[in-house]
Structure formats: C-alpha cells, structure tokens
C-alpha atoms as a PDB file:
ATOM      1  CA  UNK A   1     118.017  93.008  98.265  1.00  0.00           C
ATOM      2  CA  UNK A   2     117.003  94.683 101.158  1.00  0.00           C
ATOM      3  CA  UNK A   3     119.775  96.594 103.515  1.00  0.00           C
ATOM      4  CA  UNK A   4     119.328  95.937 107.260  1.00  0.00           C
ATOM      5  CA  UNK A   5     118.623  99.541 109.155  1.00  0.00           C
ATOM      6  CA  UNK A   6     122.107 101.608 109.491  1.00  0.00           C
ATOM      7  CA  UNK A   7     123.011 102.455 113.329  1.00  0.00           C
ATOM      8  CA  UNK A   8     122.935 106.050 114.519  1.00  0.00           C
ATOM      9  CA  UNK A   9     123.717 107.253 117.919  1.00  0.00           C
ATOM     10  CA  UNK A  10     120.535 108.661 119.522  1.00  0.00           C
ATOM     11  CA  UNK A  11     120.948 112.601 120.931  1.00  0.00           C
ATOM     12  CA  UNK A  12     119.608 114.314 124.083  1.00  0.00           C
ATOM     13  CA  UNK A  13     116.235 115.256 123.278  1.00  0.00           C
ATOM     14  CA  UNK A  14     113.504 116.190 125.494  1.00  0.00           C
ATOM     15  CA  UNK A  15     111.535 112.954 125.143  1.00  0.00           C
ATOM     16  CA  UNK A  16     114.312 111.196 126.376  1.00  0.00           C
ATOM     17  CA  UNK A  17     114.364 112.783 129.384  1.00  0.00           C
ATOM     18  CA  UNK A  18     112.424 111.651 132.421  1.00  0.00           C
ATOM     19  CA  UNK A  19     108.991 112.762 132.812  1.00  0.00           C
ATOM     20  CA  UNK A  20     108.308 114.246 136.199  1.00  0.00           C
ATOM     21  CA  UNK A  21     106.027 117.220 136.078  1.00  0.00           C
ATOM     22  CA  UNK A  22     102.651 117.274 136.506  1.00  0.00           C
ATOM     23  CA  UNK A  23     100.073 117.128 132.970  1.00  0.00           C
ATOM     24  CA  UNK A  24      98.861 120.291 132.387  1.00  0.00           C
ATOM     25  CA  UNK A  25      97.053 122.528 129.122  1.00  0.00           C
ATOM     26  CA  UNK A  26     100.601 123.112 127.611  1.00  0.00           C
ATOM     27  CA  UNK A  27     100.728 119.125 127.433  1.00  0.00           C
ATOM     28  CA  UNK A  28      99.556 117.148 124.473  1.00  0.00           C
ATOM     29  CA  UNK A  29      96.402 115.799 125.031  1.00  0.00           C
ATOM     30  CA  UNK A  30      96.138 111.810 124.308  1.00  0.00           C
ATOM     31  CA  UNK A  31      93.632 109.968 122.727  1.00  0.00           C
ATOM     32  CA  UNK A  32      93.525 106.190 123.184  1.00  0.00           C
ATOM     33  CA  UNK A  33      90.583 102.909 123.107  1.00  0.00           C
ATOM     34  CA  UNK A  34      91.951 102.065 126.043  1.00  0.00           C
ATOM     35  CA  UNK A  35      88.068 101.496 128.161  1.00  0.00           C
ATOM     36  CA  UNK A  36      84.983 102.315 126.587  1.00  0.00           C
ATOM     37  CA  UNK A  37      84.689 105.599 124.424  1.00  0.00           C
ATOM     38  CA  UNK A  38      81.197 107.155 123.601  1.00  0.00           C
ATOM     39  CA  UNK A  39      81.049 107.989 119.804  1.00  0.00           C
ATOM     40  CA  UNK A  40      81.938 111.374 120.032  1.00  0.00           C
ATOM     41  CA  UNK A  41      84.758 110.301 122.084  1.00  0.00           C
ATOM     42  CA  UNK A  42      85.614 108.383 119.063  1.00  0.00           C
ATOM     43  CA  UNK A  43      85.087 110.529 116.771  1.00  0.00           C
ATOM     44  CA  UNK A  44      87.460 113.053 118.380  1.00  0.00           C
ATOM     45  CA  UNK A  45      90.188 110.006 118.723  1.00  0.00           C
ATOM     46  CA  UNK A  46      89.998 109.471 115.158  1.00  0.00           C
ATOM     47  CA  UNK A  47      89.965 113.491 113.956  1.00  0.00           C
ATOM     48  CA  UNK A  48      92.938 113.432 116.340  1.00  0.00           C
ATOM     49  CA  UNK A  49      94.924 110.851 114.035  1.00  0.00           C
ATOM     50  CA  UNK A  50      94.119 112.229 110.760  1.00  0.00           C
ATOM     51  CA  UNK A  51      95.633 115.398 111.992  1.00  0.00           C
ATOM     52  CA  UNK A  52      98.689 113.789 113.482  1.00  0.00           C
ATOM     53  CA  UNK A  53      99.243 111.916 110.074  1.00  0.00           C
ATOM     54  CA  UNK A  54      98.088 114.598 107.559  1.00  0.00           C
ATOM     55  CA  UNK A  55      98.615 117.814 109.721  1.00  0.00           C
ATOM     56  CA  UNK A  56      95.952 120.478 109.889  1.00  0.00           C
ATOM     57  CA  UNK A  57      96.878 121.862 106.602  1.00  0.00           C
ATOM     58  CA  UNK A  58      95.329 118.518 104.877  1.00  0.00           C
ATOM     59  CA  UNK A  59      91.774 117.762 107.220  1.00  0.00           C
ATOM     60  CA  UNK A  60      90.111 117.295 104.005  1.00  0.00           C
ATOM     61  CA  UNK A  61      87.127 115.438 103.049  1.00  0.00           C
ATOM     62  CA  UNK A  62      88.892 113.860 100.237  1.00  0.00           C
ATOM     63  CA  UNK A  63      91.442 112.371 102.329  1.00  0.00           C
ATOM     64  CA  UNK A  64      89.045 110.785 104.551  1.00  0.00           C
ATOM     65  CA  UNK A  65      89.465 106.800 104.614  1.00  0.00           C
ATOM     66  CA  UNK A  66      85.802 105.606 105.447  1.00  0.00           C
ATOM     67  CA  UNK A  67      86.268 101.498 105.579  1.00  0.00           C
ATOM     68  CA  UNK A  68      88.963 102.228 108.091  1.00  0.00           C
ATOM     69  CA  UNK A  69      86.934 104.782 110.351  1.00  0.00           C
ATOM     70  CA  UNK A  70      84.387 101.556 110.283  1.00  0.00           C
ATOM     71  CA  UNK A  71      86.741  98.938 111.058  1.00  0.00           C
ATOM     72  CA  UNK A  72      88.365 100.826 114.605  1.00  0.00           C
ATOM     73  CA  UNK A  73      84.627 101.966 115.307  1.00  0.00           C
ATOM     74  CA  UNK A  74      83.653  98.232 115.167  1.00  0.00           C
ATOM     75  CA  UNK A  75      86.805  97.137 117.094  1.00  0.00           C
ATOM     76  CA  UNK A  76      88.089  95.262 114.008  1.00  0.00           C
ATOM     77  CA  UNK A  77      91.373  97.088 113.805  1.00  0.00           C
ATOM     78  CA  UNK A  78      93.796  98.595 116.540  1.00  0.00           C
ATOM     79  CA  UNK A  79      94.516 102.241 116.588  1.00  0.00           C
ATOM     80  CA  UNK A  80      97.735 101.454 115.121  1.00  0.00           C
ATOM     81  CA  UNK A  81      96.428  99.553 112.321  1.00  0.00           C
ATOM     82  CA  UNK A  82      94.232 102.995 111.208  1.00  0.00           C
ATOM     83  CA  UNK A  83      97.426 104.901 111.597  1.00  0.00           C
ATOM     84  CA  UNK A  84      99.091 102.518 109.274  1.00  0.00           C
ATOM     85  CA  UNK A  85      96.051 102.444 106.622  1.00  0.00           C
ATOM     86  CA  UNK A  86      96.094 106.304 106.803  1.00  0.00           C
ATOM     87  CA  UNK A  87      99.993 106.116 106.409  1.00  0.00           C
ATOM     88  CA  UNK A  88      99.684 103.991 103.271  1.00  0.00           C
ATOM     89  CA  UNK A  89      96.452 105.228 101.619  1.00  0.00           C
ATOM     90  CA  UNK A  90      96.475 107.284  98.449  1.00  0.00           C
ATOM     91  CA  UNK A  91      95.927 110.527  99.986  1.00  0.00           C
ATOM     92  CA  UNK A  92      99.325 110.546 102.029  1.00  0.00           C
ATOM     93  CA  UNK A  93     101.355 109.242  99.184  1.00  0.00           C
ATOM     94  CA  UNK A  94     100.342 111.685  96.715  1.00  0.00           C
ATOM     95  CA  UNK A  95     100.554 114.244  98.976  1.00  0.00           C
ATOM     96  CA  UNK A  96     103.468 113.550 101.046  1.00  0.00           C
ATOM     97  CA  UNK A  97     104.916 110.880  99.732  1.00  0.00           C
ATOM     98  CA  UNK A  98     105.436 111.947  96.281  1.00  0.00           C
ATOM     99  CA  UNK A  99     106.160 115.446  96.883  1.00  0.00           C
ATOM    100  CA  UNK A 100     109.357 115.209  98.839  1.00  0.00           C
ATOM    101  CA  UNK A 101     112.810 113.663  98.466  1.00  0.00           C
ATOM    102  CA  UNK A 102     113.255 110.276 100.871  1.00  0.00           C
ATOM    103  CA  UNK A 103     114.965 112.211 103.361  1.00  0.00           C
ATOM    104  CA  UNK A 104     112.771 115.045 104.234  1.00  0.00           C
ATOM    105  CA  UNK A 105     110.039 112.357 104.053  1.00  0.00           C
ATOM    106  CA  UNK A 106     111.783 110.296 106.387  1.00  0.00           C
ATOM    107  CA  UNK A 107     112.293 113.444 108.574  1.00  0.00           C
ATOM    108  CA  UNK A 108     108.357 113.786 108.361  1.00  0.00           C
ATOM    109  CA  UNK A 109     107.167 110.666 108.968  1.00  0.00           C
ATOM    110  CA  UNK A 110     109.260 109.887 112.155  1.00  0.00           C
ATOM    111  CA  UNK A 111     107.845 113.974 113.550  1.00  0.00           C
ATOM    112  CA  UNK A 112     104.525 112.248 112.779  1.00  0.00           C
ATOM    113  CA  UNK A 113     104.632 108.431 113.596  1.00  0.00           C
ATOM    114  CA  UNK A 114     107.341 108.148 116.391  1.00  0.00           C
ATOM    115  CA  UNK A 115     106.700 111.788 118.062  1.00  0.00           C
ATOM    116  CA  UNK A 116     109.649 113.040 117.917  1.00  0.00           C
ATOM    117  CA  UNK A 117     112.209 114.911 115.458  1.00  0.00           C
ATOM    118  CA  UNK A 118     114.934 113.366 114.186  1.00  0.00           C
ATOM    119  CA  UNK A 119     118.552 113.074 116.179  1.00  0.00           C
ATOM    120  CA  UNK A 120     120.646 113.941 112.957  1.00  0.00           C
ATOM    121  CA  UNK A 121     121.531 113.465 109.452  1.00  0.00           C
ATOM    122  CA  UNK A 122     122.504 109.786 109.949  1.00  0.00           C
ATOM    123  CA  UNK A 123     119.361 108.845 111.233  1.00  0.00           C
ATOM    124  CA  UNK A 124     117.511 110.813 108.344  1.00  0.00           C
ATOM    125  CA  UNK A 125     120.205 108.828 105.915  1.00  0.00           C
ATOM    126  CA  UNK A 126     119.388 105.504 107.523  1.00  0.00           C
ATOM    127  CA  UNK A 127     115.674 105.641 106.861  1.00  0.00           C
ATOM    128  CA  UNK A 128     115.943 106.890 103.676  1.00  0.00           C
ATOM    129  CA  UNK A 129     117.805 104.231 102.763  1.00  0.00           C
ATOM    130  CA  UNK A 130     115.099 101.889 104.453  1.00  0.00           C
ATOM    131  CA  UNK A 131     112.489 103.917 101.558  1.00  0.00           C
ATOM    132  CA  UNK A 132     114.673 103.101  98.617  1.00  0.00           C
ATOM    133  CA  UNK A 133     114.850  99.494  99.240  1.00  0.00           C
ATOM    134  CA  UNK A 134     111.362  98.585 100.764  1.00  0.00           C
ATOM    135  CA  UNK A 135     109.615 101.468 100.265  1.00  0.00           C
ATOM    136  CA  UNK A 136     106.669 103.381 101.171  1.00  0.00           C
ATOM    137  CA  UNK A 137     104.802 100.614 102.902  1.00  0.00           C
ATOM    138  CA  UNK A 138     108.411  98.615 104.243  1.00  0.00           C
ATOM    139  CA  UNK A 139     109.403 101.631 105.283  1.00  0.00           C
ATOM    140  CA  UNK A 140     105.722 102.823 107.504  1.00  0.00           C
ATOM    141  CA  UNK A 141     105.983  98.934 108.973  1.00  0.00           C
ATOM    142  CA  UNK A 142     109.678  99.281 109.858  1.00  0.00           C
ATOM    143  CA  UNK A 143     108.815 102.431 112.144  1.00  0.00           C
ATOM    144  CA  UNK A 144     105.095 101.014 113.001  1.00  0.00           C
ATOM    145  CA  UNK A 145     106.826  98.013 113.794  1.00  0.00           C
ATOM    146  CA  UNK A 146     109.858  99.152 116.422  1.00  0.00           C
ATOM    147  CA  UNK A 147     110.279  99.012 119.901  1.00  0.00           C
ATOM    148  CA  UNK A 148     110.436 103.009 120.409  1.00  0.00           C
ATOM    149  CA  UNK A 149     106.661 102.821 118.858  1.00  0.00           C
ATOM    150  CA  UNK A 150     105.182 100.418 120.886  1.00  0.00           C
ATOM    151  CA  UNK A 151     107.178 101.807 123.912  1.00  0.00           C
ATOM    152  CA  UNK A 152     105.628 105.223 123.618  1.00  0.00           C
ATOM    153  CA  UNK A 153     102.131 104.473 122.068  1.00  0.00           C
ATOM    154  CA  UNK A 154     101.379 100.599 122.058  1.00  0.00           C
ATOM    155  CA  UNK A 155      98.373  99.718 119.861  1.00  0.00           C
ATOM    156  CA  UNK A 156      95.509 101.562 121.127  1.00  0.00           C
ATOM    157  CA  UNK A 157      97.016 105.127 121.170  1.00  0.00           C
ATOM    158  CA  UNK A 158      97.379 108.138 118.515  1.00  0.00           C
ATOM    159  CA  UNK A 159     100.735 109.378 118.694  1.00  0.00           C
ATOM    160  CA  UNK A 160     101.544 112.654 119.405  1.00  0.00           C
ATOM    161  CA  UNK A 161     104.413 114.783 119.633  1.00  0.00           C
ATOM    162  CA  UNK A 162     106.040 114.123 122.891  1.00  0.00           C
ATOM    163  CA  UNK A 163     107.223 116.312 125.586  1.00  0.00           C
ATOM    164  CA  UNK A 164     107.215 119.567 123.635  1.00  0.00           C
ATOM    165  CA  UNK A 165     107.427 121.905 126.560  1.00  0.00           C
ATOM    166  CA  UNK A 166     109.269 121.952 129.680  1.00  0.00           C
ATOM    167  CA  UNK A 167     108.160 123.776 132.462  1.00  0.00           C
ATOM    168  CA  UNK A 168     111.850 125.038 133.229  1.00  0.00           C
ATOM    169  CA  UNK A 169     112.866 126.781 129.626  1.00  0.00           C
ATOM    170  CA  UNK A 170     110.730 130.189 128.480  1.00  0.00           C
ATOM    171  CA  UNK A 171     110.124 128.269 125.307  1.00  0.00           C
ATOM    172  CA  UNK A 172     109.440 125.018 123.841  1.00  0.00           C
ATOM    173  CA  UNK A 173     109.898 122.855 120.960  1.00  0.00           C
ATOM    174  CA  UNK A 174     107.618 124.380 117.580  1.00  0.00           C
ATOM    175  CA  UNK A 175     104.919 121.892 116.736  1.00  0.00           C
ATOM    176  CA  UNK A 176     105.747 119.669 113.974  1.00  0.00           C
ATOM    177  CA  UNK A 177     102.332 120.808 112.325  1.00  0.00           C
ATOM    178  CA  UNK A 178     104.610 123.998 111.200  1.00  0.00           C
ATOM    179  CA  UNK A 179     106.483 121.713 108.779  1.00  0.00           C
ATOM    180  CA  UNK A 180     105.288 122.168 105.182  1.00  0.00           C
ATOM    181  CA  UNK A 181     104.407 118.924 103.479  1.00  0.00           C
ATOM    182  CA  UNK A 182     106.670 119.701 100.506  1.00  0.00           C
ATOM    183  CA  UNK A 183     109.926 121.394 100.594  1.00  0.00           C
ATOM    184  CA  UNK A 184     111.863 124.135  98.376  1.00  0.00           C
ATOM    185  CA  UNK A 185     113.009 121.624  95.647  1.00  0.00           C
ATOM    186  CA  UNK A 186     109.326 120.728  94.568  1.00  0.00           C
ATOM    187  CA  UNK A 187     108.084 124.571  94.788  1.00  0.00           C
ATOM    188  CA  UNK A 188     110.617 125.098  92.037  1.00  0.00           C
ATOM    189  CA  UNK A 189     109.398 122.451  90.279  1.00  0.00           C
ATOM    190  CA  UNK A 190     105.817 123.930  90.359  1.00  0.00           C
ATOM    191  CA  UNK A 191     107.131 127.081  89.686  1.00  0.00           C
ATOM    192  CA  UNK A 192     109.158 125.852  86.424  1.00  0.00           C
ATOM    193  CA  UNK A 193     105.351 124.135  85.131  1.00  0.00           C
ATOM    194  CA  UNK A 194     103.778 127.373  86.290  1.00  0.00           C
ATOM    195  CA  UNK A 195     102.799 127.898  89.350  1.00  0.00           C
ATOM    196  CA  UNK A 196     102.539 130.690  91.719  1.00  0.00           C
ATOM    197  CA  UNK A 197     103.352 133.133  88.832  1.00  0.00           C
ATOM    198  CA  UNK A 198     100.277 135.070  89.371  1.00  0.00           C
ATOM    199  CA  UNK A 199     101.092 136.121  93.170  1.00  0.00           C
ATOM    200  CA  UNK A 200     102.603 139.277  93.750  1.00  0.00           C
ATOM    201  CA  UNK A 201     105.916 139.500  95.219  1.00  0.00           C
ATOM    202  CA  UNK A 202     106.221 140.305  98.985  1.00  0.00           C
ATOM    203  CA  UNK A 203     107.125 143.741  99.765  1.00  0.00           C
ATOM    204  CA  UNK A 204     108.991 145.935 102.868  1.00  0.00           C
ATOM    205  CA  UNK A 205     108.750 149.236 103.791  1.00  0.00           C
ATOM    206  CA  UNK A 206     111.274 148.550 106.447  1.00  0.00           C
ATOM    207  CA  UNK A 207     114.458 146.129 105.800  1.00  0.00           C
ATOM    208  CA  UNK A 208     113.870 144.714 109.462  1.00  0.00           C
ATOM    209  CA  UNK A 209     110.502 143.527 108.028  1.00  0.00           C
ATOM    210  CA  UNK A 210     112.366 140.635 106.244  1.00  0.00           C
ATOM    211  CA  UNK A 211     113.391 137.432 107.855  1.00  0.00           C
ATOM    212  CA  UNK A 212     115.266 136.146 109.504  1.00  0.00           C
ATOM    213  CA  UNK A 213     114.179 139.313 111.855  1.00  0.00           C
ATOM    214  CA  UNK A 214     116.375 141.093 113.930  1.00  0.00           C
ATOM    215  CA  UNK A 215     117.059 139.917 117.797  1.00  0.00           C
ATOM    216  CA  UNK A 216     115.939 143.119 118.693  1.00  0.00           C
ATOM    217  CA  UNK A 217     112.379 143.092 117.023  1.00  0.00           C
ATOM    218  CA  UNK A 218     112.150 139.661 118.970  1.00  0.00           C
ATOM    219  CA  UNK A 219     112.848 141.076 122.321  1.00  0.00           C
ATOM    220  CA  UNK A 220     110.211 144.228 121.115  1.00  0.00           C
ATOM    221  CA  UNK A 221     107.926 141.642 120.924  1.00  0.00           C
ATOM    222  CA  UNK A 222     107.984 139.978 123.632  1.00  0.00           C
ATOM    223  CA  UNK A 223     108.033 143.111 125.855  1.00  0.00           C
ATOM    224  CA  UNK A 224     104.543 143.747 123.817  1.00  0.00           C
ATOM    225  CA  UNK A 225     102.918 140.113 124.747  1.00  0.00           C
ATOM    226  CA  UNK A 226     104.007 140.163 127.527  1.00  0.00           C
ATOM    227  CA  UNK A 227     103.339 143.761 128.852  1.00  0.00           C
ATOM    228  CA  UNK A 228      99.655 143.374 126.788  1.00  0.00           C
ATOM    229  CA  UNK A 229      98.786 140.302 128.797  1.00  0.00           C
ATOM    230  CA  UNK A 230      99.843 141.994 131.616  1.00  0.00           C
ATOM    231  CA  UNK A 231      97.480 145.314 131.397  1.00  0.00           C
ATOM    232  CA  UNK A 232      94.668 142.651 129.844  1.00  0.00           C
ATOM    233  CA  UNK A 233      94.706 140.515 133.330  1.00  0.00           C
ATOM    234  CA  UNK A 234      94.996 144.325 135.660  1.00  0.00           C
ATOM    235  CA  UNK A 235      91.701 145.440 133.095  1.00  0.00           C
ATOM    236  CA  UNK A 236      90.110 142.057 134.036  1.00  0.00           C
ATOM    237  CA  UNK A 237      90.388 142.140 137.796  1.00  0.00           C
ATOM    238  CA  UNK A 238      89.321 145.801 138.059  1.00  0.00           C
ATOM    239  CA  UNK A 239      86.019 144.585 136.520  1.00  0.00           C
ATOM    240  CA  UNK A 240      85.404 141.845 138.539  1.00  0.00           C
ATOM    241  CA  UNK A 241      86.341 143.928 141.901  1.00  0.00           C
ATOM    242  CA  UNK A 242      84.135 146.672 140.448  1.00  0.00           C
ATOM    243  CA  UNK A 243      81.468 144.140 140.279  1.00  0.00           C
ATOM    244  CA  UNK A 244      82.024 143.072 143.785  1.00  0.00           C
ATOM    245  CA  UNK A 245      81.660 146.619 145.008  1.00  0.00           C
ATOM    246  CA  UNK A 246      85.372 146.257 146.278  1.00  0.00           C
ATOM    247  CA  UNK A 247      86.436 149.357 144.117  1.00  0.00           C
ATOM    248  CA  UNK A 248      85.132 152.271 142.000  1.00  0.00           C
ATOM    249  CA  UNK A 249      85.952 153.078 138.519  1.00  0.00           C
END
C-alpha cells in the first residue's frame, strides 16, 4: 500500500524569491532543445546532465548510458525523459542509491532533480517515506512528475541549481556538487570490511589547522584574496599602460 506524499511547509529560500537581476557569469548557465542545437551544442547539453545527475566526482565512462544519448540526439525522448533514464539506470543506483540511507538520498536527489536543497527534516521525512513504499523508480517519477519540476525546467531543460548567488550578500549558496555521494554511516561500513586502512592519518602542526577553523583564519583569508586580487589587477594595468607608453616602469 502506497502512502500519499506527507505535507511540509515550504521555507524562504532563495529560489523562491523573485528573480530580478540581470544573468551574468556567477549565474548557472542553462542548457535546453528548445530550437535547433548543432551537435556539439548537444553534446555539451547532455555532458551538462550527466553532471547534474552524477556530479563531477562520477563523469565516468562506465556510467555513460549510450541508447539514451541516441534516443534525445534523434528527438525520440525529451530532456526529461534522459534525466529520468540516467536517474534510474544502474550506475546511479549502485552508486547513489545503494550507498546512502533514504533520507540523505532523498536530500540528494531533490539538490539534483528539483534544484534546490531541501526546506527541512519533514520534507526529507516525507520523501523518504515516498522511497520505502514505491521506491527508487516511484520515487524519481513522483519528483519528475510535480508541478515545481515542470514549473522550473519543463521537458526540454537540464536542471540546475537555481539562484545560487545573489548579487546583494558577499556570499552565496555552496554548489550541491560539494555533497559526497555517500555519507559517514557507509564510510564506517567500508572501514569495518577494510577500507581506507592503508591511508595515513591527517596531521597538524598548528591546532587552528583543524576544522571547523577559527573565525579569525577566515577573516585572514579573505584579507589575502582579496588584497592578492587587488595587487594582481594594479600589476595588470601597469603593464598594459606601460605598453601604451602612458607610464614607465
């Protein structure tokens, strides 16, 4: 028996706010079959989903899913069709799937799928009660399937992780890519059958070496980017007014 999705109350994140600044390089670039691509526009559109649905970490030949590069190439499938076959092909469930418990997997997929993190623990219990009683594929149809998909991507664009920077904060939201596709619980499980036994411990010469660092080695380094990028630009346009014959060095 199948339990209909539990309600959760949605939270203020940035892609729910209004969109009113202007596309620039800090904005995620989108790749859609929307018109006519050339095939190395196509061929960046589909490199562009495998590394929204298996991260950068797993852009490996074996995951590759050749009958389904065909069928979007040929115009047999929709963009979110591929995204669904590369959801529910081997590759992703033995290497996502399998590796993580159904809430840090629900976590992942909607970072990955729906562009977005998650709004709380309720939401992350909802879906992963979605994954016990349809699962894998139930659960990739559910969120391929609802309104805040088609909303934001339809079914000719990759998703991508929306409105991660806003012009009027210093910084933004990390990219979801830093997410590691298993979590602490299965490392100990590798480590119990044997794994990572032959690495050598990490080691400090300093104790403000080990994280979670100091604020104050935060603000040091961000005095050192930015007074670096500073001197780098001033080194820059002395060159190119030396150049000119505007000034001597």
């Amino acid at each position: 028996m199948t339990l209909p999705l539990i309600a959760y109350a949605p939270v203020s994140q940035n892609q729910r706010v209004t969109n009113y600044e202007v596309s620039g390089d800090e904005h995620a670039r989108i790749f859609t079959t929307e018109g006519t691509l050339s095939p190395s526009a196509m061929d960046n559109l589909i490199a562009a989903a495998y590394r929204q649905v298996f991260n950068e970490q797993q852009m490996i030949q074996s995951n590759r899913q050749i009958a389904l590069e065909s069928q979007l190439k040929n115009q047999q499938i929709t963009v979110r069709d591929f995204i669904r076959g590369l959801a529910l092909s081997d590759s992703f469930r033995r290497r996502n799937f399998e590796v993580n418990n159904n809430y840090r997997f629900a976590q992942m997929c909607i970072q990955r799928l729906l562009g977005r993190d998650v709004y709380s623990e309720e939401e992350k219990i909802a879906w992963s009660i979605v994954i016990a009683t349809k699962g894998l594929p139930g659960f990739i149809n559910e969120l391929l399937n609802s309104q805040e998909y088609l909303e934001n991507f339809g079914y000719d664009t990759v998703p991508y992780q929306r409105r991660r920077i806003l012009p009027q904060r210093i910084s933004g939201e990390l990219p979801f890519a830093r997410m590691p596709r298993y979590g602490a619980d299965h490392r100990e499980k590798l480590e119990a059958i044997g794994y990572f036994r032959n690495q050598a411990p990490l080691t400090y010469r300093w104790e403000w070496q080990k994280q979670p660092y100091p604020a104050g080695v935060y603000l040091a380094g961000k005095v050192v980017l930015y007074v670096g990028g500073a001197l780098v630009s001033l080194g820059i346009i002395a060159v190119a007014l030396s150049a000119w014959g505007i000034i001597g060095l």
